[in-house]
Protein backbone atom coordinates (compact mmCIF):
# COMPACT_ATOMS: atom_id res chain seq x y z
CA UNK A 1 21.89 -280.13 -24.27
CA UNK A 2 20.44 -280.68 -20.51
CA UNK A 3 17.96 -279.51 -18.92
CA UNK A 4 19.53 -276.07 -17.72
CA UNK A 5 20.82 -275.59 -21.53
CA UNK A 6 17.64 -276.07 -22.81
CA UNK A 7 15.97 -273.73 -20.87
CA UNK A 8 17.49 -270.93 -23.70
CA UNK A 9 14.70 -271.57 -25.96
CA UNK A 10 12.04 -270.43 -23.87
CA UNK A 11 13.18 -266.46 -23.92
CA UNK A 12 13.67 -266.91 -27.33
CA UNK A 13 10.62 -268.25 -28.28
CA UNK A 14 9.16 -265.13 -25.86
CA UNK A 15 11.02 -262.59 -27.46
CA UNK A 16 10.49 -263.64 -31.02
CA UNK A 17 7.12 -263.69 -30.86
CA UNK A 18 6.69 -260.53 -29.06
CA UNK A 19 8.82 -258.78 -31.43
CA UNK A 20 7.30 -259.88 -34.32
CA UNK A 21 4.26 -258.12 -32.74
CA UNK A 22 6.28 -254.61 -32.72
CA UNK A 23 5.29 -254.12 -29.17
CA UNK A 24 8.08 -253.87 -25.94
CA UNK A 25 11.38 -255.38 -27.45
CA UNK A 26 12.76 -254.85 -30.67
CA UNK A 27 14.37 -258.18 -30.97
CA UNK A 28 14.92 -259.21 -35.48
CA UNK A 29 17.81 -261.68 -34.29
CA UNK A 30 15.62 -263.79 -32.18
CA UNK A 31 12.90 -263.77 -34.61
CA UNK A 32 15.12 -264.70 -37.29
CA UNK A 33 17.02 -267.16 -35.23
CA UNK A 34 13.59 -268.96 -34.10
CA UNK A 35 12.63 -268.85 -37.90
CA UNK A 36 15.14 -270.94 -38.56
CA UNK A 37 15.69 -272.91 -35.17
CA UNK A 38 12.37 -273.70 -33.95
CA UNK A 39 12.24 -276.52 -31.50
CA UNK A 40 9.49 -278.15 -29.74
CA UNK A 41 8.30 -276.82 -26.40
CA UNK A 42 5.16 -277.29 -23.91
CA UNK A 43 2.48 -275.33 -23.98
CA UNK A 44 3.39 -273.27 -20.73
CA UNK A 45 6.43 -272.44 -22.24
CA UNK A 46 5.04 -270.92 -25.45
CA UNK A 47 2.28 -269.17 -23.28
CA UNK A 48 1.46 -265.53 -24.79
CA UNK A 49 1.68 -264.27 -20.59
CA UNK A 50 5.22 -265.62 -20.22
CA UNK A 51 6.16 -264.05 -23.94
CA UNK A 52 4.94 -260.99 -22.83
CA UNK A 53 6.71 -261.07 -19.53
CA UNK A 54 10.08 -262.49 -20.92
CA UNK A 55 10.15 -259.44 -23.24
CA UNK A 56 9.50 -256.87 -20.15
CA UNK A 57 12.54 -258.61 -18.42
CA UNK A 58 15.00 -258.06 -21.44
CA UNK A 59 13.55 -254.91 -21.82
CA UNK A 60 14.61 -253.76 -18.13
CA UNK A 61 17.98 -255.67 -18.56
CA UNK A 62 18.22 -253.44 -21.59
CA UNK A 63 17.62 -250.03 -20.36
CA UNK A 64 19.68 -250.80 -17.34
CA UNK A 65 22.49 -251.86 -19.45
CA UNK A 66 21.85 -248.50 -21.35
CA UNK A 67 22.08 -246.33 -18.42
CA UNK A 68 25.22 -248.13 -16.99
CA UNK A 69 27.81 -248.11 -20.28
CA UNK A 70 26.53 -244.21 -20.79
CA UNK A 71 27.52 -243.89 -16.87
CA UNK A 72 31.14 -245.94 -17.83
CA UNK A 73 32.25 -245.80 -20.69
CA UNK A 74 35.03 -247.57 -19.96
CA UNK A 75 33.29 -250.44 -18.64
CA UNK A 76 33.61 -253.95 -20.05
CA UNK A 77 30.42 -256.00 -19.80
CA UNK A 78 29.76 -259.75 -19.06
CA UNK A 79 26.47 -261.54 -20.10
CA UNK A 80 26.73 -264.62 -18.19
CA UNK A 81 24.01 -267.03 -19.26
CA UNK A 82 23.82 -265.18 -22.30
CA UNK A 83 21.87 -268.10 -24.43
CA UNK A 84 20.69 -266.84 -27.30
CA UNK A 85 19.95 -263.45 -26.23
CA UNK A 86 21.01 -260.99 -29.27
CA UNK A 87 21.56 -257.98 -26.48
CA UNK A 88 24.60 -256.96 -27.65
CA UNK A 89 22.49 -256.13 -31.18
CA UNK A 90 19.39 -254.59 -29.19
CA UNK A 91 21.47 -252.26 -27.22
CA UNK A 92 24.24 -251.27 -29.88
CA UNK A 93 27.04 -252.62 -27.36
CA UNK A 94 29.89 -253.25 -29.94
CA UNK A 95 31.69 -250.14 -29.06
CA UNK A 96 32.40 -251.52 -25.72
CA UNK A 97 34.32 -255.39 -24.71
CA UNK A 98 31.31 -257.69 -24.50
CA UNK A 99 31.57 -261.09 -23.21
CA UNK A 100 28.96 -263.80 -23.58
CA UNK A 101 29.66 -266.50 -21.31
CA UNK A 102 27.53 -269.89 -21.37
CA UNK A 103 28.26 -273.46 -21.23
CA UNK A 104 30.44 -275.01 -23.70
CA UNK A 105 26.98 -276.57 -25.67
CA UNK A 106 25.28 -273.27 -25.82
CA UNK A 107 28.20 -271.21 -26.78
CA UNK A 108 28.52 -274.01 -29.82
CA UNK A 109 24.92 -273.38 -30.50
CA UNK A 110 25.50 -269.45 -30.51
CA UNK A 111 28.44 -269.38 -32.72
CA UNK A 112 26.04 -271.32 -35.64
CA UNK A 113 23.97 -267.39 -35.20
CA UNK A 114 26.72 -265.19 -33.83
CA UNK A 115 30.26 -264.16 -35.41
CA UNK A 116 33.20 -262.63 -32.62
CA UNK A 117 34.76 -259.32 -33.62
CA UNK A 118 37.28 -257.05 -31.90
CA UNK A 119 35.59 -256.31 -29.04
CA UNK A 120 32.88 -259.41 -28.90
CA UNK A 121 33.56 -262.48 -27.51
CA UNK A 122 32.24 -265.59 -26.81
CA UNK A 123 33.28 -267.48 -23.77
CA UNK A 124 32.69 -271.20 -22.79
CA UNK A 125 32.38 -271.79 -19.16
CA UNK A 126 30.02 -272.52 -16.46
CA UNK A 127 29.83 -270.82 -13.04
CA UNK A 128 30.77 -273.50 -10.77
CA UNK A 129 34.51 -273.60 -12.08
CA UNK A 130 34.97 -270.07 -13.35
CA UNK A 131 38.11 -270.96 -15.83
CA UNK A 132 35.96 -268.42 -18.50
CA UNK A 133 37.37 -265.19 -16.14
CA UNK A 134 41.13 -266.15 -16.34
CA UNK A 135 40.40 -265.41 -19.75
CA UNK A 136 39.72 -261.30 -19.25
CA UNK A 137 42.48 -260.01 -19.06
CA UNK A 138 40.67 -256.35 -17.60
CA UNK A 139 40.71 -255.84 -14.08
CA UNK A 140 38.89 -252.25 -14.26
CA UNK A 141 35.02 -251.93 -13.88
CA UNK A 142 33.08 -254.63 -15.19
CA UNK A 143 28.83 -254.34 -16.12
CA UNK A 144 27.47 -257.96 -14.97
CA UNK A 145 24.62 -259.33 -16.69
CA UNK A 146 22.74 -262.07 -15.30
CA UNK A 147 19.42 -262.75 -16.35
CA UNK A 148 17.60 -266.17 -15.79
CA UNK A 149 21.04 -267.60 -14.08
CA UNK A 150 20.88 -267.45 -10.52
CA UNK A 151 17.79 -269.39 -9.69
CA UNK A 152 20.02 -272.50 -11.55
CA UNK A 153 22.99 -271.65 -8.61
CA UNK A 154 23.64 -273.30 -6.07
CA UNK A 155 23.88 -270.66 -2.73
CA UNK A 156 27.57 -271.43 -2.25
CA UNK A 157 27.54 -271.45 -6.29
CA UNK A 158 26.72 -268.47 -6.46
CA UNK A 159 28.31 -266.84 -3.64
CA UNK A 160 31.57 -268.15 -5.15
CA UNK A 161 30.88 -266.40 -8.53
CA UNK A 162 30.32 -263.11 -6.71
CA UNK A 163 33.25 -263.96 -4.80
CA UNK A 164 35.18 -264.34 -7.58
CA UNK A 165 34.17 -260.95 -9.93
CA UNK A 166 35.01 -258.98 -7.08
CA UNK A 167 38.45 -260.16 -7.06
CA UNK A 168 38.87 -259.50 -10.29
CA UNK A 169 37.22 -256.40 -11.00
CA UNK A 170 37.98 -253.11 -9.64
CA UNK A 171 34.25 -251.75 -9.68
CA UNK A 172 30.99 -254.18 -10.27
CA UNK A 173 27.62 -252.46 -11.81
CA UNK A 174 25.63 -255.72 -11.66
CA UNK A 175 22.11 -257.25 -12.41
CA UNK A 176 20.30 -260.41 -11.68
CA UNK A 177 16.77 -261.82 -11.38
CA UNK A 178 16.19 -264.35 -8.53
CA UNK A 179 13.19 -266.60 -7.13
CA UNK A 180 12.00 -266.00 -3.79
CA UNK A 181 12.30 -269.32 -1.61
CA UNK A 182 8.25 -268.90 -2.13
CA UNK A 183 9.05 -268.69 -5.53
CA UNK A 184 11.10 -272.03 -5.70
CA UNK A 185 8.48 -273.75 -4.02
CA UNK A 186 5.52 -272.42 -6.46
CA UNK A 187 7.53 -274.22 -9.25
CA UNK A 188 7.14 -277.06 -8.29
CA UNK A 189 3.63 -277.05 -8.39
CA UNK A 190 3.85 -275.19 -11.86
CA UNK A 191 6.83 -274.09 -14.13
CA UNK A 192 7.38 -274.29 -17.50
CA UNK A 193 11.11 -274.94 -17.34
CA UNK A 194 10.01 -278.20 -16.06
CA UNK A 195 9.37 -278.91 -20.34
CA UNK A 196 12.65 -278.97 -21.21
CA UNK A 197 13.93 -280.88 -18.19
CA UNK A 198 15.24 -278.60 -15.68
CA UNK A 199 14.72 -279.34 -12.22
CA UNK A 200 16.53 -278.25 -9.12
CA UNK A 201 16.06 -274.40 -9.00
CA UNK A 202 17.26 -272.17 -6.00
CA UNK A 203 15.64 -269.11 -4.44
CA UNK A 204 16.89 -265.88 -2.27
CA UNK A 205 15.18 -263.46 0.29
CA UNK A 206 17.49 -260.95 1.25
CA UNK A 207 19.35 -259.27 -1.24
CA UNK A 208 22.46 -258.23 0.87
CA UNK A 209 23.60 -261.53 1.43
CA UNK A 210 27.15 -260.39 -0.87
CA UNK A 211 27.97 -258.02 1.25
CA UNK A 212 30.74 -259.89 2.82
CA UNK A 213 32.21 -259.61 -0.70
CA UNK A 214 32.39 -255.85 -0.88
CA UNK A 215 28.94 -255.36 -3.00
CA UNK A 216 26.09 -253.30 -1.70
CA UNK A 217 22.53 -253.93 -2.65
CA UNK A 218 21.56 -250.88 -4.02
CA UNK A 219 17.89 -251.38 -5.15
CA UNK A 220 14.72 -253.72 -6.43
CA UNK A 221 13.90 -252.85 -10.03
CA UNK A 222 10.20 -253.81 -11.34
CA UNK A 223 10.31 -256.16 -14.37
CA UNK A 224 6.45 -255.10 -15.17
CA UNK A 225 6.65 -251.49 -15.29
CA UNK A 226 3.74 -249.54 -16.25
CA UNK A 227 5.24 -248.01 -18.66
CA UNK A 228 5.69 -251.19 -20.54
CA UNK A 229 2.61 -253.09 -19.51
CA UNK A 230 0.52 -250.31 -21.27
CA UNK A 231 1.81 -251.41 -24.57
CA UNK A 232 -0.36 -254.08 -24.17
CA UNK A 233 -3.82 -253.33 -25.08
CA UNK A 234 -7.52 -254.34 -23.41
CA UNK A 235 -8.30 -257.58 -21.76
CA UNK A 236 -4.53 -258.94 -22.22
CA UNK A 237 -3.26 -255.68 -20.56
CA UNK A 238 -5.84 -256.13 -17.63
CA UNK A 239 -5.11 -259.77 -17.40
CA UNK A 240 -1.75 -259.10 -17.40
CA UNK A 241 -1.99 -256.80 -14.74
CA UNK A 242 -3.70 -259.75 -12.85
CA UNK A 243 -0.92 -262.97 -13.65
CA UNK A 244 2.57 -261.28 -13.48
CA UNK A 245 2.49 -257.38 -12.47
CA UNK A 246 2.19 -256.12 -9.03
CA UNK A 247 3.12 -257.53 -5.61
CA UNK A 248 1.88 -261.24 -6.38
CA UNK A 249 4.56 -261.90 -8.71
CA UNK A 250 7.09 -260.26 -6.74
CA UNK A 251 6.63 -262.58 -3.74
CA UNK A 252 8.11 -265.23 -6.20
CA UNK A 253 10.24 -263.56 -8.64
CA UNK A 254 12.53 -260.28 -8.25
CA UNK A 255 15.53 -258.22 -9.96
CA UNK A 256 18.33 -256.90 -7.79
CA UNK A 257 21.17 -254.52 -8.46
CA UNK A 258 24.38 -254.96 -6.78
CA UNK A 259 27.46 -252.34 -6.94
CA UNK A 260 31.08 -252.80 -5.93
């Protein structure tokens, strides 16, 4: 795998060991998966901060996710960058058509912890060429998952991927985090996807920037909310409160929701 690729085994490792912990995600397929997969990472990347953070992330993802398939439930719903994220599992999503898109390695990776059924499907694909979409043959309302993807896009990249859903779907409920340009330029001083050999990351400061494609910004969602950093307990909930929650972090890092 590259560098980008290899970047899946840092949420895993997070939300493996914070579910084994019973606190914030529920998450036995990464556990189990890490059980048997473990591979070596940095010491930043196995930090018990990032873990905890990671899990708040897919937690939000989550409940967002929730809230939109009860909202449509005729929706399909596209992970892209899915990894190894067991989502699908977390979230009961089998009753709906589920894509997980990745690149061709990772989707060979998945498929070793994964099976496809009737409505799950895995799709190879990265989103510089988008080939995978031809292969969706639903042109209705689609729920668009993106988490830890755009920062690795290129602006016209990704502008051409939004470009490109919008054609193809009649309505867009979507979801991404994003660096700040701040953000981008904070990593290089200190990241830890820098262990596993990615380098060239990309950052965003005004969410609108898709409106030219039809999509309205609709909102900024917190991925520390209090709600969730309480189930952390003492001095790791107060130092916590200090590293990732509040308006530092969200100079660097945010999560958008889009709508078409």
């Amino acid at each position: 795998m590259d560098g980008i690729s290899r970047t899946l085994y840092i949420p895993l490792y997070g939300k493996a060991k914070v579910s084994r912990m019973g606190i914030i995600l529920n998450d036995k397929s990464a556990e189990e998966i890490w059980e048997k997969n473990p591979v070596s990472l940095g010491k930043r990347s196995k930090s018990k901060w990032l873990a905890y953070f990671i899990a708040m992330r897919a937690r939000q993802f989550d409940d967002w996710a929730k809230m939109q398939l009860a909202d449509h439930p005729d929706a399909i719903v596209l992970h892209i960058g899915c990894g190894l994220d067991s989502r699908i599992k977390r979230i009961n999503g089998y009753d709906y058509p589920w894509y997980d898109i990745d690149f061709p390695d990772v989707i060979t990776e998945r498929c070793r912890f994964f099976a496809e059924s009737r409505n799950y499907k895995m799709l190879s694909g990265d989103a510089s060429s988008l080939e995978w979409l031809s292969g969706i043959n639903f042109d209705g309302t689609a729920v668009i998952i993106m988490e830890g993807v755009s920062m690795y896009l290129a602006p016209d990249t990704l502008k051409g991927l939004f470009a490109a859903v919008a054609h193809h779907f009649s309505g867009i409920h979507l979801l991404m985090d994003v660096y700040t340009k701040l953000g981008v330029q904070m990593s290089k001083i200190k990241n830890p996807i820098k262990e596993v050999g990615a380098a060239q990351i990309y950052g965003m400061d005004i969410p609108d920037i898709f409106d030219t494609y039809g999509f309205n910004y609709i909102r900024e969602h917190s991925m520390t909310p209090t709600k969730l950093v309480n189930e952390l307990q003492g001095f790791e909930q107060f130092v916590f409160k200090k590293l990732y929650a509040g308006n530092l972090t969200r100079k660097i890092y945010r999560l958008y929701e889009y709508q078409k």
